[in-house]
PDB file of N, CA and C in Angstrom:
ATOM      1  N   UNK A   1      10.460  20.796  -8.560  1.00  0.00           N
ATOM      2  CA  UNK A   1      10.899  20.402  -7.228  1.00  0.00           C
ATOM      3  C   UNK A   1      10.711  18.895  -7.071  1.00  0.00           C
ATOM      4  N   UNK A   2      11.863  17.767  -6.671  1.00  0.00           N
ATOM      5  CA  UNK A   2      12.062  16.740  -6.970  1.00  0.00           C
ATOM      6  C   UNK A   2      11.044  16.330  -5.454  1.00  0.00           C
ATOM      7  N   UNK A   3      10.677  16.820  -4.338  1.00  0.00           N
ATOM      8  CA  UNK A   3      10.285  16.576  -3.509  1.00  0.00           C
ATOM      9  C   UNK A   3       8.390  16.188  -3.461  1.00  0.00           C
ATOM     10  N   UNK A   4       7.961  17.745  -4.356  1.00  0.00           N
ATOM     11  CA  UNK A   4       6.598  18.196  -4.986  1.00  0.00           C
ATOM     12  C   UNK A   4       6.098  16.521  -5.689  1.00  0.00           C
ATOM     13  N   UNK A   5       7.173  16.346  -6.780  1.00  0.00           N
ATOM     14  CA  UNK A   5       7.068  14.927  -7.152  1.00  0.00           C
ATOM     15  C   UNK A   5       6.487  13.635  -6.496  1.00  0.00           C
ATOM     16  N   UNK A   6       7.804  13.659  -5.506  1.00  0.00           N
ATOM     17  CA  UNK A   6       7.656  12.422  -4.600  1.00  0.00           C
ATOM     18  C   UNK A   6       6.284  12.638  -4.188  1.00  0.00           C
ATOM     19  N   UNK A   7       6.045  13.429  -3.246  1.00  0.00           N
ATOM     20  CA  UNK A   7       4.351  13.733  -2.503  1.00  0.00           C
ATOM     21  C   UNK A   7       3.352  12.901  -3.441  1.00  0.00           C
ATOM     22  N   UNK A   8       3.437  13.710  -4.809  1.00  0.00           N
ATOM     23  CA  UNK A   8       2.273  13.321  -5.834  1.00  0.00           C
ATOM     24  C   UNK A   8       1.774  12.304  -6.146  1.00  0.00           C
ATOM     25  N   UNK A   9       3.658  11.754  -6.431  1.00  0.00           N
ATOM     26  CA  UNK A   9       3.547  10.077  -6.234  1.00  0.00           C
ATOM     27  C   UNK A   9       2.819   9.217  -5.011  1.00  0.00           C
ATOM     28  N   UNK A  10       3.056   9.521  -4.486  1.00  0.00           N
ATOM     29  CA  UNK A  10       3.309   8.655  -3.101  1.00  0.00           C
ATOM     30  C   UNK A  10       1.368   9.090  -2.434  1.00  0.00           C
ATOM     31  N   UNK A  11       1.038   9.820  -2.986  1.00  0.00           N
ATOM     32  CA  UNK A  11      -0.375  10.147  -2.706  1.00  0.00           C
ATOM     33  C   UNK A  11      -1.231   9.248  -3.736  1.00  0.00           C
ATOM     34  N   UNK A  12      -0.696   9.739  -5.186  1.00  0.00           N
ATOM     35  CA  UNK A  12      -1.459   9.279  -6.306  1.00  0.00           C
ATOM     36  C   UNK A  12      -1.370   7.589  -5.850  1.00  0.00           C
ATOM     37  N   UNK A  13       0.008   6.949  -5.439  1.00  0.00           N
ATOM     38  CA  UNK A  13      -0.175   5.455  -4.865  1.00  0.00           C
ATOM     39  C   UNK A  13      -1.200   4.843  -3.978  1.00  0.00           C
ATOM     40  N   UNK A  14      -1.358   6.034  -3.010  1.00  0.00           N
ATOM     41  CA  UNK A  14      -2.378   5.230  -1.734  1.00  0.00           C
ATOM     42  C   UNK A  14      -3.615   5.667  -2.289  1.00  0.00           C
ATOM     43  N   UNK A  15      -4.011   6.068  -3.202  1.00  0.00           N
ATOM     44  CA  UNK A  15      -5.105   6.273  -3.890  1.00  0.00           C
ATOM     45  C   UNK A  15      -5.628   5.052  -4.739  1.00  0.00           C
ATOM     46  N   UNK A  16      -4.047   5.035  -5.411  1.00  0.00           N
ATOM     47  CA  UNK A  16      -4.234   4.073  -6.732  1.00  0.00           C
ATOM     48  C   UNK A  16      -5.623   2.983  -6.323  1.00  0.00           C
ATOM     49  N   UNK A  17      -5.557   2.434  -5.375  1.00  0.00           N
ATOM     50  CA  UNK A  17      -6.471   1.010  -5.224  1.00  0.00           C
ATOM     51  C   UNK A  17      -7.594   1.507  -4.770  1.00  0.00           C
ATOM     52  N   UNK A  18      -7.956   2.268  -4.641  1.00  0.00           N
ATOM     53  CA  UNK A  18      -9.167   2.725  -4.810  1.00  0.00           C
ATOM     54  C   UNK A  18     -10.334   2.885  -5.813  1.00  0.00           C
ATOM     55  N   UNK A  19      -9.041   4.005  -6.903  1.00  0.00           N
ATOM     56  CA  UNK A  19      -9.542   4.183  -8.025  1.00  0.00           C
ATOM     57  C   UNK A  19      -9.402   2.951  -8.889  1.00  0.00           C
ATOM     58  N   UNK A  20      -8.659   1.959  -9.069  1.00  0.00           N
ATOM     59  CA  UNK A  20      -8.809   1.093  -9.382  1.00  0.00           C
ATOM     60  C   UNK A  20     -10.026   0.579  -8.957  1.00  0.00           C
ATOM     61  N   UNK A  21     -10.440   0.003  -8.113  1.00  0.00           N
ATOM     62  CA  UNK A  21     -11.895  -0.653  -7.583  1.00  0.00           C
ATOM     63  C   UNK A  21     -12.454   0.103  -8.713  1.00  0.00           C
ATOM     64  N   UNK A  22     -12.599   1.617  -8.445  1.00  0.00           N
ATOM     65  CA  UNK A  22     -13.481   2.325  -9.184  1.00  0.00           C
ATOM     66  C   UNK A  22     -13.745   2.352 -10.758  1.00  0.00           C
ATOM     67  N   UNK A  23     -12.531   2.045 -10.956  1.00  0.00           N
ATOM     68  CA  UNK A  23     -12.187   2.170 -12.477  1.00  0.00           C
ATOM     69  C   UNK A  23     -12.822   0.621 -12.932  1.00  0.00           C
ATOM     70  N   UNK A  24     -12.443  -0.299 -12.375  1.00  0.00           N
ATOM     71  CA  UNK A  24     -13.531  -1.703 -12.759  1.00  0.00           C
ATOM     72  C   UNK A  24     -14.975  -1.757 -12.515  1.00  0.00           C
ATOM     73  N   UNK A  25     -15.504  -1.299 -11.998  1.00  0.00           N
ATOM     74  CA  UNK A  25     -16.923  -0.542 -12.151  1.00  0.00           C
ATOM     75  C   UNK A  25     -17.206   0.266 -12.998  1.00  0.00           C
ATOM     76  N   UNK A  26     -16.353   1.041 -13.626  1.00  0.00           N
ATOM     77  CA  UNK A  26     -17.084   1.989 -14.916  1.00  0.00           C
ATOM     78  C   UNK A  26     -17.401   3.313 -14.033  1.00  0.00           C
ATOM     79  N   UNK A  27     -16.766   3.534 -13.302  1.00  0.00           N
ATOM     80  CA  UNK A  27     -17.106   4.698 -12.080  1.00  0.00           C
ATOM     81  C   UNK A  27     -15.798   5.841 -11.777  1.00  0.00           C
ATOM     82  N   UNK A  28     -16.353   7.225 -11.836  1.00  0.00           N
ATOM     83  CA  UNK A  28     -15.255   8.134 -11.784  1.00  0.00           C
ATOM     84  C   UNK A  28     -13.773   7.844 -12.774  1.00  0.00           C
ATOM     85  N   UNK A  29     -14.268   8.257 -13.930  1.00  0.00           N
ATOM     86  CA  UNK A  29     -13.294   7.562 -14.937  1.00  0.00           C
ATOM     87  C   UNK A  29     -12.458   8.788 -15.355  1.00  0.00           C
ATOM     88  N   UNK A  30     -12.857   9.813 -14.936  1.00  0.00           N
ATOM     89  CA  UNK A  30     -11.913  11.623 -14.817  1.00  0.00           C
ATOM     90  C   UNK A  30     -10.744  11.253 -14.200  1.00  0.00           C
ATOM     91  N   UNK A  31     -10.723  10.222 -13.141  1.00  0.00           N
ATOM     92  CA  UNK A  31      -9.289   9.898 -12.353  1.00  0.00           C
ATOM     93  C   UNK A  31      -8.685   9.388 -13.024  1.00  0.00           C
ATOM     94  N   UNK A  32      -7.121   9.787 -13.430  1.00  0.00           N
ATOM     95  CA  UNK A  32      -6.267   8.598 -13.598  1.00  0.00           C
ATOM     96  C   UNK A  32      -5.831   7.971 -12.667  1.00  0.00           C
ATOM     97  N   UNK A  33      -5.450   6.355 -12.825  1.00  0.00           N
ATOM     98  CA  UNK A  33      -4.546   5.592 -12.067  1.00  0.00           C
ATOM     99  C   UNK A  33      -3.005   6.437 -12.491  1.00  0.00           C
ATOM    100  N   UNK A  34      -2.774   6.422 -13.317  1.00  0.00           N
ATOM    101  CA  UNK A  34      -1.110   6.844 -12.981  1.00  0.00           C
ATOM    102  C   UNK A  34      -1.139   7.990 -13.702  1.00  0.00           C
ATOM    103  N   UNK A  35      -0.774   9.346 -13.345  1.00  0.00           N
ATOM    104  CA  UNK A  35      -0.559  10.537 -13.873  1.00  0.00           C
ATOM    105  C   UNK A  35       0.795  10.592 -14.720  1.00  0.00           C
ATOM    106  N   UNK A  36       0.546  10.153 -16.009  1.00  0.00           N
ATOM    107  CA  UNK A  36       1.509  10.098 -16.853  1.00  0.00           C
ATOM    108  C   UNK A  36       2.056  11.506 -17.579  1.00  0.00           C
ATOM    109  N   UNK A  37       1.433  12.943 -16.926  1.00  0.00           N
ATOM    110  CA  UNK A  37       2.236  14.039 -17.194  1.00  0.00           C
ATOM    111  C   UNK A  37       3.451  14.211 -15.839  1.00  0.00           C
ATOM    112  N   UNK A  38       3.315  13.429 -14.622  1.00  0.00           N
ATOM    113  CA  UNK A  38       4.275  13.818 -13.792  1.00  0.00           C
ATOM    114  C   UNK A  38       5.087  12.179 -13.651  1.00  0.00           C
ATOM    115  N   UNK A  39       5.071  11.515 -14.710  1.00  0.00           N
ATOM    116  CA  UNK A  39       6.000  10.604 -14.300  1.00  0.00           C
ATOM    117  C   UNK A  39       7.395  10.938 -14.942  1.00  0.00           C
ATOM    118  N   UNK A  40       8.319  10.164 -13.781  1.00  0.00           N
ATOM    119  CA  UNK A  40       9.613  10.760 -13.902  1.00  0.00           C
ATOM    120  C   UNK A  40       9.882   9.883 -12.395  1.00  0.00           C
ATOM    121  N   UNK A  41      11.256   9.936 -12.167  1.00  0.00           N
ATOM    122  CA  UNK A  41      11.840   9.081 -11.219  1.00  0.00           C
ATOM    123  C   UNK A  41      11.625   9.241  -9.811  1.00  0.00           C
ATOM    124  N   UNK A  42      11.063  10.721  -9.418  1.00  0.00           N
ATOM    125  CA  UNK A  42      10.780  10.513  -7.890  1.00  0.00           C
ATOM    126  C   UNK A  42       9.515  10.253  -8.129  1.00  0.00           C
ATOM    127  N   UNK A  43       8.405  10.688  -8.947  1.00  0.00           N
ATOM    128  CA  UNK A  43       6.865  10.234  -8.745  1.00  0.00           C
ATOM    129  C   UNK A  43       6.855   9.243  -8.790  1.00  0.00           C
ATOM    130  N   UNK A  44       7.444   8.069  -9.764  1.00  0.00           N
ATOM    131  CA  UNK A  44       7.673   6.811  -9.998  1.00  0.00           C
ATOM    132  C   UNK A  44       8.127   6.017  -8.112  1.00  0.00           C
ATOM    133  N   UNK A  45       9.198   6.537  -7.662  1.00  0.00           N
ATOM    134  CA  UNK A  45       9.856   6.109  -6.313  1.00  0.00           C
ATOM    135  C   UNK A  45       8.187   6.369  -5.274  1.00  0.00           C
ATOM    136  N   UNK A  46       7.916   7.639  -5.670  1.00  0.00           N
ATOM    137  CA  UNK A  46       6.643   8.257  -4.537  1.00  0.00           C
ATOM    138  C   UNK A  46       5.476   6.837  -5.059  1.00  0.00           C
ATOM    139  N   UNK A  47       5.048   6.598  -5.926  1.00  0.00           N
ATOM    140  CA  UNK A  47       4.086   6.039  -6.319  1.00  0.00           C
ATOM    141  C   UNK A  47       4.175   4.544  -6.007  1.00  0.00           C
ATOM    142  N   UNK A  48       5.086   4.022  -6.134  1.00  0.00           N
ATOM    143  CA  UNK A  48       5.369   2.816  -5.712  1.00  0.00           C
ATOM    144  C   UNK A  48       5.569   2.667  -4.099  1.00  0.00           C
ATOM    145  N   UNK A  49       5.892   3.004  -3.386  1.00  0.00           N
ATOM    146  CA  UNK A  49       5.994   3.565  -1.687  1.00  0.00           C
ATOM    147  C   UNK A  49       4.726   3.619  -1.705  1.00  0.00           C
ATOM    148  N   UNK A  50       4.013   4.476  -2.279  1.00  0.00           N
ATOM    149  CA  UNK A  50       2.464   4.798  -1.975  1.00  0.00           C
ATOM    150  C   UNK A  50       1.496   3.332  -2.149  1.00  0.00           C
ATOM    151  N   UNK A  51       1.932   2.732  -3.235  1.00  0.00           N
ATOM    152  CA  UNK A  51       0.605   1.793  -3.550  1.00  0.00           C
ATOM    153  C   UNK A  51       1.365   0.416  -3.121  1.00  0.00           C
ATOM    154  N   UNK A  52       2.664   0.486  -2.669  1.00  0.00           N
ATOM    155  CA  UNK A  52       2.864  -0.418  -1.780  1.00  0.00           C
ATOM    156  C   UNK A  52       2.483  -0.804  -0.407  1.00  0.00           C
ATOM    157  N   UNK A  53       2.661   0.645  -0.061  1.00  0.00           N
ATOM    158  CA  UNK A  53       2.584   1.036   1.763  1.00  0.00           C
ATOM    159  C   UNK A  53       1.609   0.436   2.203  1.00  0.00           C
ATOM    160  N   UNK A  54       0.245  -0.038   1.935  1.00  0.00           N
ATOM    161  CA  UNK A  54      -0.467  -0.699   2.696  1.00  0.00           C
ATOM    162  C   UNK A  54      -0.452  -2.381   2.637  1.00  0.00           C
ATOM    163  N   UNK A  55      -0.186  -3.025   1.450  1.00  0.00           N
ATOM    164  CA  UNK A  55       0.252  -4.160   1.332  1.00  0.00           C
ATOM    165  C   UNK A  55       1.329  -4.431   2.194  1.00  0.00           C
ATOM    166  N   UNK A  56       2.478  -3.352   2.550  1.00  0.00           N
ATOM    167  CA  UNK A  56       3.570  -3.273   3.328  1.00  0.00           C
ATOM    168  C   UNK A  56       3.405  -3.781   5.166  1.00  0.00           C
ATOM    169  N   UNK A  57       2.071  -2.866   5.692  1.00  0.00           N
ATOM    170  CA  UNK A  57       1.592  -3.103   6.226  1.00  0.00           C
ATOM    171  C   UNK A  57       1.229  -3.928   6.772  1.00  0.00           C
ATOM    172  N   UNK A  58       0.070  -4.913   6.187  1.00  0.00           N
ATOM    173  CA  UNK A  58      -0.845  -5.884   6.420  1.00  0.00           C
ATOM    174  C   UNK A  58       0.447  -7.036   6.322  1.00  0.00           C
ATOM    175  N   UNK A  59       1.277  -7.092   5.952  1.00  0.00           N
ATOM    176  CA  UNK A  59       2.448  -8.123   5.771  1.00  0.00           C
ATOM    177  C   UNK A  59       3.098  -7.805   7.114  1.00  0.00           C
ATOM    178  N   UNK A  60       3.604  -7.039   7.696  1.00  0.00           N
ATOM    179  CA  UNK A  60       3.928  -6.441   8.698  1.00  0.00           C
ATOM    180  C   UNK A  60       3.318  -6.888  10.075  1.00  0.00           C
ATOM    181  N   UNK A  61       2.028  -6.354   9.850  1.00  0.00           N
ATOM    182  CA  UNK A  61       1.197  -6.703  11.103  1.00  0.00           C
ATOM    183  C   UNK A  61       1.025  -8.612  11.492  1.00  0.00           C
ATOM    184  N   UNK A  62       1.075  -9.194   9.948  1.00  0.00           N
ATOM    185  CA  UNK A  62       0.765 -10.362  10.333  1.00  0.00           C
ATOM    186  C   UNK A  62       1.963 -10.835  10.694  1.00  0.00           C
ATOM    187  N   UNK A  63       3.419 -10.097  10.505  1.00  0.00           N
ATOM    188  CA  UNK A  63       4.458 -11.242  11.268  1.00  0.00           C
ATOM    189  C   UNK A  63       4.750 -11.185  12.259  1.00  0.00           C
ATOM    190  N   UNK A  64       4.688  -9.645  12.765  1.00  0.00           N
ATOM    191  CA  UNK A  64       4.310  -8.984  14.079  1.00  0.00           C
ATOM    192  C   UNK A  64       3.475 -10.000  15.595  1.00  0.00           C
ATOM    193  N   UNK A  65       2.551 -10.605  14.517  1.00  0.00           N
ATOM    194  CA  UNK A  65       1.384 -10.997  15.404  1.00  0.00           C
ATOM    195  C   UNK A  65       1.819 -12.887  15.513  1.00  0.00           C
ATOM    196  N   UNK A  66       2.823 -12.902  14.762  1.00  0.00           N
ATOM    197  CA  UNK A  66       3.303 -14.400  14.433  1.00  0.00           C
ATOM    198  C   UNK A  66       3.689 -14.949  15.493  1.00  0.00           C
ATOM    199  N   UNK A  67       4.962 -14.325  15.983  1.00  0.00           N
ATOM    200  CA  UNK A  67       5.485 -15.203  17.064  1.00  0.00           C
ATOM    201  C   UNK A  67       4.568 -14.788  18.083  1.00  0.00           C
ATOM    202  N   UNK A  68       3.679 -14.494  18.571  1.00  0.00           N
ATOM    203  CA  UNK A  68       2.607 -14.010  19.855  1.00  0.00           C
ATOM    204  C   UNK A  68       1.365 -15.804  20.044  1.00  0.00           C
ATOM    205  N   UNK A  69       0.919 -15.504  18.410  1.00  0.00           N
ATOM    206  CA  UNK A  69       0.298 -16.992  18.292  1.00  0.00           C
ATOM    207  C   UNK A  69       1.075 -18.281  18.576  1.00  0.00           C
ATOM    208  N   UNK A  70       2.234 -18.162  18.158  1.00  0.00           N
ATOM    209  CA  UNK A  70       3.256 -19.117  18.293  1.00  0.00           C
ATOM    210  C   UNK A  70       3.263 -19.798  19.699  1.00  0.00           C
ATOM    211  N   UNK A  71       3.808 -18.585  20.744  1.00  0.00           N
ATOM    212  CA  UNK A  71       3.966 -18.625  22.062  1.00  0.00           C
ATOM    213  C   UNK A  71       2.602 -19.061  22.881  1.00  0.00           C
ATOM    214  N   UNK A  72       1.282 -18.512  22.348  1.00  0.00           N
ATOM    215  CA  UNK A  72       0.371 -18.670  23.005  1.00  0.00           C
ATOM    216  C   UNK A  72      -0.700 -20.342  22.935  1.00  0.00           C
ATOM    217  N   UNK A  73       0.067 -20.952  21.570  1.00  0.00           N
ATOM    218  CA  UNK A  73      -0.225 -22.627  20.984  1.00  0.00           C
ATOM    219  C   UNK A  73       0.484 -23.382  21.775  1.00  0.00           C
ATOM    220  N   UNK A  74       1.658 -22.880  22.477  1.00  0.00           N
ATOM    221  CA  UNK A  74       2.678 -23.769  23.129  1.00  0.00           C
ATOM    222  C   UNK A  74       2.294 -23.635  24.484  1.00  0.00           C
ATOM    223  N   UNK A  75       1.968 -22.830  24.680  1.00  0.00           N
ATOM    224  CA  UNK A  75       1.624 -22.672  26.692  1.00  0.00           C
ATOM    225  C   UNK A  75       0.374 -23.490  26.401  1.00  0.00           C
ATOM    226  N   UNK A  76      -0.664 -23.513  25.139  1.00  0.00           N
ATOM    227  CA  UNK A  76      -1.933 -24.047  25.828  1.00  0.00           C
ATOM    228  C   UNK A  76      -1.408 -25.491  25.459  1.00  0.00           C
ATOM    229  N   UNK A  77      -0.505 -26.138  24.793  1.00  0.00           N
ATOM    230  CA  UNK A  77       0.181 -27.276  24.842  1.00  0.00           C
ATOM    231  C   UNK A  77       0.631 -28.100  25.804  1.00  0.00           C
ATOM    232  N   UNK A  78       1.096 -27.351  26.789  1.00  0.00           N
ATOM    233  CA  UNK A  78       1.893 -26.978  27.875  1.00  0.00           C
ATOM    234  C   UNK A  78       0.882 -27.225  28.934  1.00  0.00           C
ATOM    235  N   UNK A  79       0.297 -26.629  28.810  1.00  0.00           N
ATOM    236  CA  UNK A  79      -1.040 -26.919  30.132  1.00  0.00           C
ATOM    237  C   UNK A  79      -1.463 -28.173  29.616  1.00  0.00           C
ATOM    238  N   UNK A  80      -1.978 -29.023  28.515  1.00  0.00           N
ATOM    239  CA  UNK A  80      -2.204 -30.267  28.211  1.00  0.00           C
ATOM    240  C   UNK A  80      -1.769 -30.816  29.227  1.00  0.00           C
TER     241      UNK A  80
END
């Protein structure tokens, strides 16, 4: 099931940086970073979505928050 895939992926991704941390410590080394019996093109699509999605995020929030700072440098300009 091409769907079962995606999930796996896309889980095993938001994991990935975790176990990474972990894995450079010498810690919980039973985990793989990438489950190379279910790779194939949707785990691959799921996995990348996954260990993107929070980098996705934090990029997100900060442009989000961009023009707010923007507006709020110019009014206290403004009051000068």
């Amino acid at each position: 099931m091409w769907w079962h895939d995606l999930l796996w992926g896309f889980w095993n991704g938001l994991t990935a940086w975790i176990v990474l941390i972990l894995h450079v410590f010498n810690t919980w080394e039973s985990q793989p970073f990438y489950d190379v019996a279910r790779s194939g093109n949707w785990y691959n699509l799921g996995f990348l979505l996954g260990a993107g999605s929070p980098l996705l995020g934090a990029i997100g929030r900060s442009n989000a928050s961009a023009p707010a700072a923007r507006q709020q440098r110019q009014s206290a300009v403004k009051a000068d």
